[in-house]
N, C-alpha and C. Protein backbone atom coordinates (compact mmCIF):
# COMPACT_ATOMS: atom_id res chain seq x y z
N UNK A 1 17.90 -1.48 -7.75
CA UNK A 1 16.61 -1.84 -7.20
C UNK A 1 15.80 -0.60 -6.82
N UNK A 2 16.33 0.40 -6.17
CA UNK A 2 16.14 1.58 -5.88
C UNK A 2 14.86 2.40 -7.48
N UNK A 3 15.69 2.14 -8.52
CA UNK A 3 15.17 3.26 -9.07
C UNK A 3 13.68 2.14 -9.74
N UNK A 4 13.85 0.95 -10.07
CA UNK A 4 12.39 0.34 -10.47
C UNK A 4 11.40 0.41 -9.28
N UNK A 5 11.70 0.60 -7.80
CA UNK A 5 10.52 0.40 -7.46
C UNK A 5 10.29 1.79 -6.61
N UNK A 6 10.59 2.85 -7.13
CA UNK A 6 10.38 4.51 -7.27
C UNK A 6 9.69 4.35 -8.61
N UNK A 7 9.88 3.65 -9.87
CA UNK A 7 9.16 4.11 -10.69
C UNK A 7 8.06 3.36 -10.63
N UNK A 8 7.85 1.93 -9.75
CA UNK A 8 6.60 1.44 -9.35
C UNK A 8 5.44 1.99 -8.70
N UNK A 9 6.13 2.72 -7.73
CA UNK A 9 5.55 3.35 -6.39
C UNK A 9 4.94 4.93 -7.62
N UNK A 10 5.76 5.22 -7.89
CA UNK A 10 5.27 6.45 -9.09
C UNK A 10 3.88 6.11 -9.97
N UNK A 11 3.82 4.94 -10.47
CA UNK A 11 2.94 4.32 -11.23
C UNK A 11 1.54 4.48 -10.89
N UNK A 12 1.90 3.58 -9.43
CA UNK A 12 1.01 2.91 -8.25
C UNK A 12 0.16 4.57 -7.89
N UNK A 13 0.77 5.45 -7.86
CA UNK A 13 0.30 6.06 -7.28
C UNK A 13 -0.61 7.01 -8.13
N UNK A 14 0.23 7.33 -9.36
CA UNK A 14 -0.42 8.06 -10.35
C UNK A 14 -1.67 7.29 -11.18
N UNK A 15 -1.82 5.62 -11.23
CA UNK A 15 -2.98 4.75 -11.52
C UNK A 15 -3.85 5.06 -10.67
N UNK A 16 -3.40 5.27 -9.32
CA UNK A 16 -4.75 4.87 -8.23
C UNK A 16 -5.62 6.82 -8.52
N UNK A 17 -4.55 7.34 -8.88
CA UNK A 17 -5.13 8.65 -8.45
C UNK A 17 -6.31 8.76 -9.94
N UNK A 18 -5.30 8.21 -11.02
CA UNK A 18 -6.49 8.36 -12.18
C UNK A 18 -7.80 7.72 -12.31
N UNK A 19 -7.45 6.32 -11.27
CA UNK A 19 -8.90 5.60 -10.95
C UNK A 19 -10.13 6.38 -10.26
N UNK A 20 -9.33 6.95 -9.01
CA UNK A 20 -10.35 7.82 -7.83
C UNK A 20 -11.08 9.05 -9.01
N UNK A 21 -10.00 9.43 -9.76
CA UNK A 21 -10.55 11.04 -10.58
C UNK A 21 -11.66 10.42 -11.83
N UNK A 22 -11.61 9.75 -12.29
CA UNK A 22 -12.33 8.67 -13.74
C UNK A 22 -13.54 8.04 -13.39
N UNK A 23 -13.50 7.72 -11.64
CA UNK A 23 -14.57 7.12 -11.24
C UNK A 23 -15.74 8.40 -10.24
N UNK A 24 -14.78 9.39 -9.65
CA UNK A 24 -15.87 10.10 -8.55
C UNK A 24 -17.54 10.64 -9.06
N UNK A 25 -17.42 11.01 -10.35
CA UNK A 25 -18.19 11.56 -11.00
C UNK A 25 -19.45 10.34 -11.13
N UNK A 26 -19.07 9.18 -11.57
CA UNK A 26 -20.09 8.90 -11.95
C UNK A 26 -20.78 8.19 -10.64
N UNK A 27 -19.86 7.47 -9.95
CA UNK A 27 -20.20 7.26 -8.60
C UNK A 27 -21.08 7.96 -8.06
N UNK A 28 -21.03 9.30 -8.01
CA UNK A 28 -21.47 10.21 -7.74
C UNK A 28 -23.11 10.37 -7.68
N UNK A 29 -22.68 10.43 -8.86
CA UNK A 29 -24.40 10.43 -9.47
C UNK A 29 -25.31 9.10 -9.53
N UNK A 30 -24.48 8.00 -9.68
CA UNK A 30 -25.05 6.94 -9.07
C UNK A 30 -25.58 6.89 -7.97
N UNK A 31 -24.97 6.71 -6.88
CA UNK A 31 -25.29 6.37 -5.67
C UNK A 31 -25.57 7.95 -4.84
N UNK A 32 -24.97 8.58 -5.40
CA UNK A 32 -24.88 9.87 -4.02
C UNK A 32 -23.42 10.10 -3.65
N UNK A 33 -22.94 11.41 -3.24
CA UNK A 33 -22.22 11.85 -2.93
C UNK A 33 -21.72 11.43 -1.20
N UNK A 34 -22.68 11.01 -0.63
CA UNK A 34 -22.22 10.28 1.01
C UNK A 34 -21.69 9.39 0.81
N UNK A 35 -22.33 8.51 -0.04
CA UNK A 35 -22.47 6.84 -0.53
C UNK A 35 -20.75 6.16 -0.98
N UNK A 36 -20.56 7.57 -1.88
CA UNK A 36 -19.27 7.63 -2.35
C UNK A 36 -18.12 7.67 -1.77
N UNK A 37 -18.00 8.56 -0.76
CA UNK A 37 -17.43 8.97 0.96
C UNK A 37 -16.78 7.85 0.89
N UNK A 38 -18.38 6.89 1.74
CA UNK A 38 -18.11 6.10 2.11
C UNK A 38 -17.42 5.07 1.66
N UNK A 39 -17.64 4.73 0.32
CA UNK A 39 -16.49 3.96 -0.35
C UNK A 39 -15.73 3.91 -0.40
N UNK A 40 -15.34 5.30 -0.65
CA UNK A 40 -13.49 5.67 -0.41
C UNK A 40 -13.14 5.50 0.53
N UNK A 41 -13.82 5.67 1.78
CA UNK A 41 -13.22 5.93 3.37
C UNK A 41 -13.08 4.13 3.34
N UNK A 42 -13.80 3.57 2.89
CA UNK A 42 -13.59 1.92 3.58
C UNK A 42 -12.56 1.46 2.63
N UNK A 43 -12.29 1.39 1.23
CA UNK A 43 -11.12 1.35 0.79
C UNK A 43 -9.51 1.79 1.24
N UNK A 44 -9.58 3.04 1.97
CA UNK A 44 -8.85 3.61 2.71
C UNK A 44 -8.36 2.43 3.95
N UNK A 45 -9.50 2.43 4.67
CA UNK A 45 -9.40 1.63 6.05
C UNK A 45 -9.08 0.28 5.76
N UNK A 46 -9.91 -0.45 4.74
CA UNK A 46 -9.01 -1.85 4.50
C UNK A 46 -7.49 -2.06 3.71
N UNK A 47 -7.37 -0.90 3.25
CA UNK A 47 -5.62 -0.79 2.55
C UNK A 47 -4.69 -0.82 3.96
N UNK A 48 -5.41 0.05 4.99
CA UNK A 48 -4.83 0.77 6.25
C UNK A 48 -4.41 -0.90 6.96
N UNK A 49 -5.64 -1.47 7.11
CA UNK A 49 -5.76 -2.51 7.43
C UNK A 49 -4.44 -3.78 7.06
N UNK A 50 -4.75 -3.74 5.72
CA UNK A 50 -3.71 -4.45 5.11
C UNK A 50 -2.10 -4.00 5.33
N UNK A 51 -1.77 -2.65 5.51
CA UNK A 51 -0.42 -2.54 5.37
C UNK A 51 -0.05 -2.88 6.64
N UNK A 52 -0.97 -2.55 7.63
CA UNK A 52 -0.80 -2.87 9.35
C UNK A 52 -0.85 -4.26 9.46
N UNK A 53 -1.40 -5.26 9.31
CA UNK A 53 -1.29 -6.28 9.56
C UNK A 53 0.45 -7.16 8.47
N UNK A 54 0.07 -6.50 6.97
CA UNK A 54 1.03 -7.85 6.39
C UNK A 54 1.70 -7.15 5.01
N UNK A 55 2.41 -5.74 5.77
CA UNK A 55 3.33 -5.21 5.34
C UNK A 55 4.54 -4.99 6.83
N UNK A 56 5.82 -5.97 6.20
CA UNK A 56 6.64 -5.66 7.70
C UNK A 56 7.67 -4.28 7.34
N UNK A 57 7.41 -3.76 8.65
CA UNK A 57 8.18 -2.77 9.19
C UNK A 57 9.80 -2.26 8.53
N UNK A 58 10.50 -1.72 7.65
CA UNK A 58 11.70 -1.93 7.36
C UNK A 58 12.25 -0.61 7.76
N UNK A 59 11.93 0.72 8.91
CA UNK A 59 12.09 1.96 8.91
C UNK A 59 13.49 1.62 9.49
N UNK A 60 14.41 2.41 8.92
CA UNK A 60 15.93 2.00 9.55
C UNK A 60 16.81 0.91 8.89
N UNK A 61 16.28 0.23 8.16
CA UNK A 61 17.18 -0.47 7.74
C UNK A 61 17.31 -0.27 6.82
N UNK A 62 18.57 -0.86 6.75
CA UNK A 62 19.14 -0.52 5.00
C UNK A 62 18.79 -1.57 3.80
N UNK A 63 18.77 -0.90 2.52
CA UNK A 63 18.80 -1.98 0.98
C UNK A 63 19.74 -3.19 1.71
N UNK A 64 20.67 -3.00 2.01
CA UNK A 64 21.54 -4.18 2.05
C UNK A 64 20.69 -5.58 3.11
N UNK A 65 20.38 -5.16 4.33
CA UNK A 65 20.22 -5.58 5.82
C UNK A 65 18.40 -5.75 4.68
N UNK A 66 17.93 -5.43 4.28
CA UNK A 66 16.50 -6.36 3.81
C UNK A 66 16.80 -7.13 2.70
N UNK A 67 18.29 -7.41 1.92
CA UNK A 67 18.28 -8.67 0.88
C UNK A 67 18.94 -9.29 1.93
N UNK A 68 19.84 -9.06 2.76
CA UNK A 68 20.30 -10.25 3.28
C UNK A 68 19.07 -10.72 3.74
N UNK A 69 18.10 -10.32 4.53
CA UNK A 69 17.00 -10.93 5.15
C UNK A 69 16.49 -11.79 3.82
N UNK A 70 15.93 -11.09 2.92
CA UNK A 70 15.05 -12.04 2.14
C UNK A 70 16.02 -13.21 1.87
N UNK A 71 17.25 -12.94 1.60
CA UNK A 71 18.24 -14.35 0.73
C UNK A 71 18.13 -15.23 1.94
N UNK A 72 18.46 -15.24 3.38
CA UNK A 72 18.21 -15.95 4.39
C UNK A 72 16.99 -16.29 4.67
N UNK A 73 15.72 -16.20 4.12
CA UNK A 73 14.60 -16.59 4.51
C UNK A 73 13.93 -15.94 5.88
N UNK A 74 14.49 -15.03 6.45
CA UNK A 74 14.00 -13.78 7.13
C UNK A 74 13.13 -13.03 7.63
N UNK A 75 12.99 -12.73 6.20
CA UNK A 75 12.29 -11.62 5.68
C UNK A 75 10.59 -12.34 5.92
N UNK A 76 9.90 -12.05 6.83
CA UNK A 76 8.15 -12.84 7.20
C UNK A 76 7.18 -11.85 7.40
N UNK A 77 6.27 -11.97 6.48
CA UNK A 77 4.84 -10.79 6.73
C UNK A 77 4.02 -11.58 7.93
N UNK A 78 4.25 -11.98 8.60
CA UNK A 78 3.36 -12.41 9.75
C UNK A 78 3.49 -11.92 10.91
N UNK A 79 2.27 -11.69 11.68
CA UNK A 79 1.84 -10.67 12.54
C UNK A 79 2.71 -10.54 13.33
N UNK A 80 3.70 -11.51 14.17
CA UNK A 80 4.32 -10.64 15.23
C UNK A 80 5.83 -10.34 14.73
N UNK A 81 6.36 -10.82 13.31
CA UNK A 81 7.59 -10.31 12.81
C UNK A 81 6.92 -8.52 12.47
N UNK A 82 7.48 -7.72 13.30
CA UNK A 82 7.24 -6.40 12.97
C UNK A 82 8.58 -5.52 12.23
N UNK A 83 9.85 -5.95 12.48
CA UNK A 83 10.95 -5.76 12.62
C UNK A 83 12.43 -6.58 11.84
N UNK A 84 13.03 -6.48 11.03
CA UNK A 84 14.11 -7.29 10.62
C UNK A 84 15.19 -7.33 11.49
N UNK A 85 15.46 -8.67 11.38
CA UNK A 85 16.54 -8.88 12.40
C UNK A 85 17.67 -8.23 12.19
């Protein structure tokens, strides 16, 4: 499990970066160079947004201790599960 979602997270990251680099330019000149900022900065803040609210917490636990959670039904993105049991 380990190595597909390292090569996801690899993907994820190298797509988003070719999107930001493919798009700044013309953005750019479209709208303005503030304009653009700002786009990015609020994309930023609603990702920020999103992982804070309904991505849960797994720092410390192990591969093992988050399938048992998911196979037990556990495993909950809702606001006050911050933590696996």
């Amino acid at each position: 499990m380990r190595g597909p979602a390292t090569a996801l997270h690899a993907a994820t990251l190298w797509g988003s970066n070719l999107v930001v680099t493919g798009t700044a330019l013309s953005v750019v000149n479209a709208v303005g160079l503030g304009v653009t900022m700002w786009i990015y900065a609020s994309i930023n803040f609603l990702s920020f947004i999103f992982v804070f609210f309904f991505v849960p917490e797994t720092a410390g636990a192990s591969l093992e201790d988050i399938e048992n959670a998911l196979r037990s039904k556990k495993f909950s993105k809702e606001f006050n599960i911050k933590k696996i049991p």
